[in-house]
N, C-alpha and C. Protein backbone atom coordinates (compact mmCIF):
# COMPACT_ATOMS: atom_id res chain seq x y z
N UNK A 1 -21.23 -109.74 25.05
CA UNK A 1 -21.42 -110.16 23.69
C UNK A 1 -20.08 -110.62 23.12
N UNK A 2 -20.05 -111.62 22.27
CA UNK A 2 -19.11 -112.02 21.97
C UNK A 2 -18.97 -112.29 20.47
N UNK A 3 -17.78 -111.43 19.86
CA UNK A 3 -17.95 -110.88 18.21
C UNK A 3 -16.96 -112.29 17.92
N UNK A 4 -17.94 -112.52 16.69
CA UNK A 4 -17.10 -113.87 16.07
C UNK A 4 -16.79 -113.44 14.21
N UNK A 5 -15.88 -113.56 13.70
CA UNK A 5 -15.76 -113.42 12.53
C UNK A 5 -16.42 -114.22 11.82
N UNK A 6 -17.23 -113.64 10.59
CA UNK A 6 -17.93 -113.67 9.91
C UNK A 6 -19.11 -113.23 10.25
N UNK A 7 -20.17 -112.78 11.20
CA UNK A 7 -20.76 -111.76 11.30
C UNK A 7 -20.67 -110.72 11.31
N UNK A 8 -21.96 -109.66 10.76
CA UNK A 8 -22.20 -108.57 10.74
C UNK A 8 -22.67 -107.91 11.69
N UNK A 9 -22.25 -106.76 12.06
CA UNK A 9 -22.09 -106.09 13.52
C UNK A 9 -22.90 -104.44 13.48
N UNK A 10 -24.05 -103.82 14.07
CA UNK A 10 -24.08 -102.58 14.23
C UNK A 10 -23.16 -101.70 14.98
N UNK A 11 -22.66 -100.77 14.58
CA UNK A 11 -21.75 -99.92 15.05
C UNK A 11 -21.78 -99.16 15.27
N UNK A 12 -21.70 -98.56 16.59
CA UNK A 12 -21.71 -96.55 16.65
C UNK A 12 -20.80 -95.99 17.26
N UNK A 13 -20.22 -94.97 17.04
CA UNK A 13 -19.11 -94.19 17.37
C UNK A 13 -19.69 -92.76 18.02
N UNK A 14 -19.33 -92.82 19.15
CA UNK A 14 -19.94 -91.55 19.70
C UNK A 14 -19.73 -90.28 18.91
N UNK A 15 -20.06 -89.37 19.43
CA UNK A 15 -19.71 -87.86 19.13
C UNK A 15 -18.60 -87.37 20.30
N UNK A 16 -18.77 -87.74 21.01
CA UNK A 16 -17.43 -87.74 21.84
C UNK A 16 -16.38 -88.77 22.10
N UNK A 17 -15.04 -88.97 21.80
CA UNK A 17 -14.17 -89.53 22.41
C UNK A 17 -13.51 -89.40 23.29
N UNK A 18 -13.28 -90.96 24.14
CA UNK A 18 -12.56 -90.14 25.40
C UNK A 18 -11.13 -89.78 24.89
N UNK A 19 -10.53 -89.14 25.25
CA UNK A 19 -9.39 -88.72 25.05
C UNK A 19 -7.95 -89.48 25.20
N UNK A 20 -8.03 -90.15 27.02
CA UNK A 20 -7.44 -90.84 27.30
C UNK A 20 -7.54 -92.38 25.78
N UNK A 21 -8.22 -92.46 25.44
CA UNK A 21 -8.29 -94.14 25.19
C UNK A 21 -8.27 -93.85 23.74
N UNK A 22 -8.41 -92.99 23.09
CA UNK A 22 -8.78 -92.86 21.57
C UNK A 22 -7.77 -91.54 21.48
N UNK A 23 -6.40 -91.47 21.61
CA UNK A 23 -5.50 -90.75 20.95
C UNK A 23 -4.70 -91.19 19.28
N UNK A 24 -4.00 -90.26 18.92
CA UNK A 24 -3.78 -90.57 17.73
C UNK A 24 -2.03 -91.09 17.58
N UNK A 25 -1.51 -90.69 19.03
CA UNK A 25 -0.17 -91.48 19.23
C UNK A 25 -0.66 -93.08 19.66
N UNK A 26 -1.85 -93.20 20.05
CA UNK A 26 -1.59 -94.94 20.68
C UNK A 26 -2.52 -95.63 19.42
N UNK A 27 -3.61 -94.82 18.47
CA UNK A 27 -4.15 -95.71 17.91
C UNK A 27 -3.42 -95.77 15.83
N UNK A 28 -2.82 -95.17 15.82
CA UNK A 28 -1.95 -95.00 14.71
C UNK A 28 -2.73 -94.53 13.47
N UNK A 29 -3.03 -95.59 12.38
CA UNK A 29 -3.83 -95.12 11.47
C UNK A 29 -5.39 -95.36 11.52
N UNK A 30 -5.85 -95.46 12.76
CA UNK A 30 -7.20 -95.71 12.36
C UNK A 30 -7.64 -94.26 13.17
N UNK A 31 -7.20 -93.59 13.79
CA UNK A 31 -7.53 -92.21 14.20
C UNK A 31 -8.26 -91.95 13.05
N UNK A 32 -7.40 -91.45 11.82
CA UNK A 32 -8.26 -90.11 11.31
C UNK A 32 -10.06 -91.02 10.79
N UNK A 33 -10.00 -92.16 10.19
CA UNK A 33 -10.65 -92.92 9.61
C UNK A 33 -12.23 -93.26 10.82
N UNK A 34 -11.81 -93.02 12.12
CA UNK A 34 -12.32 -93.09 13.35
C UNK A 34 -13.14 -91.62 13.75
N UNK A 35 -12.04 -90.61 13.17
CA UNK A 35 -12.56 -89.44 13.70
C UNK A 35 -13.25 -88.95 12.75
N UNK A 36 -13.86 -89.67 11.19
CA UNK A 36 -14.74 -89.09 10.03
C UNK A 36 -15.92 -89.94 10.53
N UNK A 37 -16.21 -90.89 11.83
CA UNK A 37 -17.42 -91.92 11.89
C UNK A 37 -17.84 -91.53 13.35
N UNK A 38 -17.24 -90.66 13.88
CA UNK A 38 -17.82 -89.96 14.72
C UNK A 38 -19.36 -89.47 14.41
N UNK A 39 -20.37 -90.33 15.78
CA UNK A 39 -21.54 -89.58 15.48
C UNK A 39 -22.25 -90.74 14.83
N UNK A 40 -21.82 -91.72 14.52
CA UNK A 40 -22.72 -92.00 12.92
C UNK A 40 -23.04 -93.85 13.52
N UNK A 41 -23.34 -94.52 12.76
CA UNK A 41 -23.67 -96.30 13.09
C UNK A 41 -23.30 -96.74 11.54
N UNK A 42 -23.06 -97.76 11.47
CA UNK A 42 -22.80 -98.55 10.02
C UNK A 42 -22.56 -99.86 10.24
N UNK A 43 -22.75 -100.75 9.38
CA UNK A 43 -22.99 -102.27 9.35
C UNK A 43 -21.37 -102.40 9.52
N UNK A 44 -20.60 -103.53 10.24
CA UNK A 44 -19.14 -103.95 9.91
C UNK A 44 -19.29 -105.45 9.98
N UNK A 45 -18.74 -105.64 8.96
CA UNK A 45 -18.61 -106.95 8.71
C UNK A 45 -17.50 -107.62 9.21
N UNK A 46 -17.24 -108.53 10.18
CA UNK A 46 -15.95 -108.78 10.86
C UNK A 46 -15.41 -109.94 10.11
N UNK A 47 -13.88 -109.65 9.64
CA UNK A 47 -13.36 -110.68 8.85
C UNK A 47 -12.36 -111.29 10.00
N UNK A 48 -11.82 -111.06 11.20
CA UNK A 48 -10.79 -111.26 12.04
C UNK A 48 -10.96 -110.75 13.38
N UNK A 49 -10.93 -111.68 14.47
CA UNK A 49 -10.76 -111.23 15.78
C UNK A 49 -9.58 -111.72 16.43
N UNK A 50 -9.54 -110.62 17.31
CA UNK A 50 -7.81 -110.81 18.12
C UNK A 50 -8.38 -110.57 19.82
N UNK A 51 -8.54 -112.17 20.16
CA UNK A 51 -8.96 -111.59 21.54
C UNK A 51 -7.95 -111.20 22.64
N UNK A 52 -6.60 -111.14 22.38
CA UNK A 52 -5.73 -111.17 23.06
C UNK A 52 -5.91 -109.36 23.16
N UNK A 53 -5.68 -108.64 22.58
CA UNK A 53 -5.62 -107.36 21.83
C UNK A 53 -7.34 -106.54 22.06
N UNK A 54 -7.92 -107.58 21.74
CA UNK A 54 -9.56 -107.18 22.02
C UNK A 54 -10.16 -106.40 21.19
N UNK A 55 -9.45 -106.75 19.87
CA UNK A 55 -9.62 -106.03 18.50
C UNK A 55 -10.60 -106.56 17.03
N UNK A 56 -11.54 -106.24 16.64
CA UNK A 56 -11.65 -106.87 15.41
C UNK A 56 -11.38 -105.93 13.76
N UNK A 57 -11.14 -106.50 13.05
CA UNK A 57 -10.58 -106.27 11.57
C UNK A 57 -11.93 -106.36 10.84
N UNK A 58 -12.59 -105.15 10.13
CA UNK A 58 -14.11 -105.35 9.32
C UNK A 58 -13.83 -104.70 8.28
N UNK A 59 -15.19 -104.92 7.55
CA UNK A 59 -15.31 -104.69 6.02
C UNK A 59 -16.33 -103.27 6.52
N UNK A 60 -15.98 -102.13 6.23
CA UNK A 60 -17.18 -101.45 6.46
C UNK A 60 -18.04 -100.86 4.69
N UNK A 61 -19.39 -101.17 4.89
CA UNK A 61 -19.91 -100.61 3.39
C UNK A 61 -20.79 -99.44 3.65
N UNK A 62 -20.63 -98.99 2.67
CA UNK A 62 -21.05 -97.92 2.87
C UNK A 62 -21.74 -97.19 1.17
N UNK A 63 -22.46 -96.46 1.33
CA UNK A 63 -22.85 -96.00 0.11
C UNK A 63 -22.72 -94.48 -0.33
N UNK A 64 -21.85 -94.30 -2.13
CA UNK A 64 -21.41 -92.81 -2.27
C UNK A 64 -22.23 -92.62 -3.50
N UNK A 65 -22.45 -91.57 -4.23
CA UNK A 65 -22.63 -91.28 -5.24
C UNK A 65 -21.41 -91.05 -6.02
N UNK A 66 -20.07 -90.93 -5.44
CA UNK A 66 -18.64 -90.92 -6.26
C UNK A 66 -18.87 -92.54 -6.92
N UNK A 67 -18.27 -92.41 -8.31
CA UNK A 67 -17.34 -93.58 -8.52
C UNK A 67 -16.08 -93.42 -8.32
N UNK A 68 -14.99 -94.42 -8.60
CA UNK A 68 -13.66 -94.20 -8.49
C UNK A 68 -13.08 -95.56 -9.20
């Protein structure tokens, strides 16, 4: 499959990570943000792909009863 920016993407994040590939020294700040979506699926909206890297940049929405 091949993710193109500007589509919307289903997403799921296991309940397990491997360890090797999803540490918090190689992935920097998206660890902790990664390790609260554990378990779960959500729409991402891709604004940017980096195929060199094999990365994409999304909008994730989501719904709270907080305002802010």
């Amino acid at each position: 499959m091949r993710v193109q920016a500007g589509q919307t993407y289903r997403c799921e994040v296991p309940l397990a990570l491997p360890v090797r590939r999803y540490r918090p020294t190689t992935m920097g700040d998206s660890w902790w943000p990664l390790s609260w979506l554990r378990g779960t699926y959500f729409p991402l909206a891709v604004v940017d792909v980096d195929p060199a890297a094999r990365t994409a940049q999304g909008l994730v929405m989501g719904a709270s009863t907080r305002s802010r």
